[in-house]
C-alpha atoms as a PDB file:
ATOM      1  CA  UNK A   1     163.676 115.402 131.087  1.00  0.00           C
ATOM      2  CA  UNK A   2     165.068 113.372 134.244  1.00  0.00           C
ATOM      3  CA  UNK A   3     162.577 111.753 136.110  1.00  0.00           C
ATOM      4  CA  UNK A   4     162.706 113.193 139.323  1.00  0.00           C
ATOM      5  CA  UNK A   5     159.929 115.260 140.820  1.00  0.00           C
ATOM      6  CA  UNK A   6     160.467 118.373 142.372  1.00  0.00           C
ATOM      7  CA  UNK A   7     157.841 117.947 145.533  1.00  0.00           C
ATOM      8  CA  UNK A   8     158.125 114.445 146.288  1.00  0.00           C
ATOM      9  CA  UNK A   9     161.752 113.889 145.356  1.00  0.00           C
ATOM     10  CA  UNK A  10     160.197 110.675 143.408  1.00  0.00           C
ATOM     11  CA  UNK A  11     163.333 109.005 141.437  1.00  0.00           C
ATOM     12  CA  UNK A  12     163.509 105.910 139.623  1.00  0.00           C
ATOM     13  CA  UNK A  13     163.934 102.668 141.307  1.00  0.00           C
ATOM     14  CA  UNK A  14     165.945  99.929 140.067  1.00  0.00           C
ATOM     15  CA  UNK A  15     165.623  95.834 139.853  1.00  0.00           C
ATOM     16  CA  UNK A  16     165.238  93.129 137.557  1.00  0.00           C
ATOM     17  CA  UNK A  17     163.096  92.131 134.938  1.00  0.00           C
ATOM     18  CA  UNK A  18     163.091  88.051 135.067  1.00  0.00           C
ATOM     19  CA  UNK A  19     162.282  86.026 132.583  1.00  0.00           C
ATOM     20  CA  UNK A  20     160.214  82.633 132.556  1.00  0.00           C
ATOM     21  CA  UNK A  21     163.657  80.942 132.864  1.00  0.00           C
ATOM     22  CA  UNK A  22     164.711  83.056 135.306  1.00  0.00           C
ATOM     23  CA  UNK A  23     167.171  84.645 133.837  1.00  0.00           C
ATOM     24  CA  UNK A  24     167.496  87.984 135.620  1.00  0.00           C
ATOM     25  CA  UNK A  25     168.368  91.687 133.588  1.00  0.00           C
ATOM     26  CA  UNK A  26     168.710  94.714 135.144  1.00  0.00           C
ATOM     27  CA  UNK A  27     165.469  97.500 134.210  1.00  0.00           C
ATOM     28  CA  UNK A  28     164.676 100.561 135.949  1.00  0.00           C
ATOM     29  CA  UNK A  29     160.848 101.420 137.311  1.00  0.00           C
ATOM     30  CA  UNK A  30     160.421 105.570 136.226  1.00  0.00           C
ATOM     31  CA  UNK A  31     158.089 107.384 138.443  1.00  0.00           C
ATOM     32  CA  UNK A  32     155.189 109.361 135.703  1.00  0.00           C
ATOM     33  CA  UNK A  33     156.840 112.122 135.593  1.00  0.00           C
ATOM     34  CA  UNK A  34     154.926 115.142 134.192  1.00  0.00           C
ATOM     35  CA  UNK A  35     155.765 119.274 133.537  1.00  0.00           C
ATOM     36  CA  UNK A  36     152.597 120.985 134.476  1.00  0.00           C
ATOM     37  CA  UNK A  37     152.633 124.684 135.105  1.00  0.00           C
ATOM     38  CA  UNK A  38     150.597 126.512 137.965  1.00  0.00           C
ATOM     39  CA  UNK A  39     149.355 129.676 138.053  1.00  0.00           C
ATOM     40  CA  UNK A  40     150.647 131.930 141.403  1.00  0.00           C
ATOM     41  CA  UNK A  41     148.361 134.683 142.116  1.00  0.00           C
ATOM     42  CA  UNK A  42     150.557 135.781 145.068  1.00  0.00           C
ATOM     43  CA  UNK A  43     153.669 136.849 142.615  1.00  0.00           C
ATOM     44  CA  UNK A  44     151.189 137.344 139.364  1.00  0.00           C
ATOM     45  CA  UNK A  45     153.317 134.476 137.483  1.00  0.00           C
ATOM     46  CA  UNK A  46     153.056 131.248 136.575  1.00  0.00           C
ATOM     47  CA  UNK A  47     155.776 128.485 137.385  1.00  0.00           C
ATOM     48  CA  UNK A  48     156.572 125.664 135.484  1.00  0.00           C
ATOM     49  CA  UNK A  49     157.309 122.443 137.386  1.00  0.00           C
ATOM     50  CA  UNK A  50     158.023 118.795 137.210  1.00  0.00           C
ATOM     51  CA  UNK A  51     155.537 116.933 139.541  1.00  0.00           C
ATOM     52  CA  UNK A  52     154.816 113.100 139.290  1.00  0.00           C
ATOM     53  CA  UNK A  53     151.029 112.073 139.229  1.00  0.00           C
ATOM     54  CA  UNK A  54     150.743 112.070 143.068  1.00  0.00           C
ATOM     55  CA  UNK A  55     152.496 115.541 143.453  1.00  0.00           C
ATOM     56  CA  UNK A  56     149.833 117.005 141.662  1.00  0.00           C
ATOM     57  CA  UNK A  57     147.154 115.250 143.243  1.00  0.00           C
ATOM     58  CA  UNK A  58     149.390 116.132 146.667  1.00  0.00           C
ATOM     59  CA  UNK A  59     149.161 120.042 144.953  1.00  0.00           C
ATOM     60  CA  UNK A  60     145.283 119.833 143.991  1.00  0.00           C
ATOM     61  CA  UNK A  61     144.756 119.044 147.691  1.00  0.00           C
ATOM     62  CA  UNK A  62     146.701 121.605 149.686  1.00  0.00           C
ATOM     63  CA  UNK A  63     147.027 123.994 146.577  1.00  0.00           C
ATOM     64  CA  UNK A  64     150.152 125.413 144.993  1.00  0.00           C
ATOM     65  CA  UNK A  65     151.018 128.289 147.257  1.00  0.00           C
ATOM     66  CA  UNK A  66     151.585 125.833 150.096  1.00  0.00           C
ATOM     67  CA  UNK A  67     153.193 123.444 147.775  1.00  0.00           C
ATOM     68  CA  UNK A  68     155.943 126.064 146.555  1.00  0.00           C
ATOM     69  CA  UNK A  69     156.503 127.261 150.632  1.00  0.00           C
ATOM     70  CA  UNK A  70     157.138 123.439 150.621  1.00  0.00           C
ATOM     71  CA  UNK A  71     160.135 123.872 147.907  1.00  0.00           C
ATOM     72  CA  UNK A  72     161.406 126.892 148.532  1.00  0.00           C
ATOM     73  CA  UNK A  73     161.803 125.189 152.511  1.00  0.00           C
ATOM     74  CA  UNK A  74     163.905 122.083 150.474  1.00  0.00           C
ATOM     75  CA  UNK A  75     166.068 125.025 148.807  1.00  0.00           C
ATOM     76  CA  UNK A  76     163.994 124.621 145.610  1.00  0.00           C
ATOM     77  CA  UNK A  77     164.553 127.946 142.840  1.00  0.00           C
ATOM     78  CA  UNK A  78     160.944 128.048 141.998  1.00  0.00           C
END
């Protein structure tokens, strides 16, 4: 599973872990990256989708009809 999320376009970001000498190595921060899957009473389905924790707070708030307008809008196959 790549960690991207499908609403918020979270990806990972990328810097340096440094050590008490300062030596510097390269690490990468993931977003949390879950698959959670939605019931859509407007099509009588339910989607599966790859949300990070504040996507599916975002979804619990303005609810997942909105949220898939919101994709399919981006170009999203939902």
């Amino acid at each position: 599973m790549s960690a991207h999320c499908q609403l918020t376009g979270a990806r990972p970001g990328f810097g340096n872990n440094i050590s008490h000498s300062h030596r510097r190595t390269s690490r990468r921060f993931d977003p949390n990256i879950q698959t959670k899957r939605y019931w859509l009473p407007g099509e009588g389905r339910h989607v599966r989708l790859t949300l990070s924790a504040k996507a599916i707070k975002t979804i619990d708030a303005i609810g997942i009809e909105a949220a898939v307008a919101r994709l399919r809008a981006r170009g999203v196959r939902v």
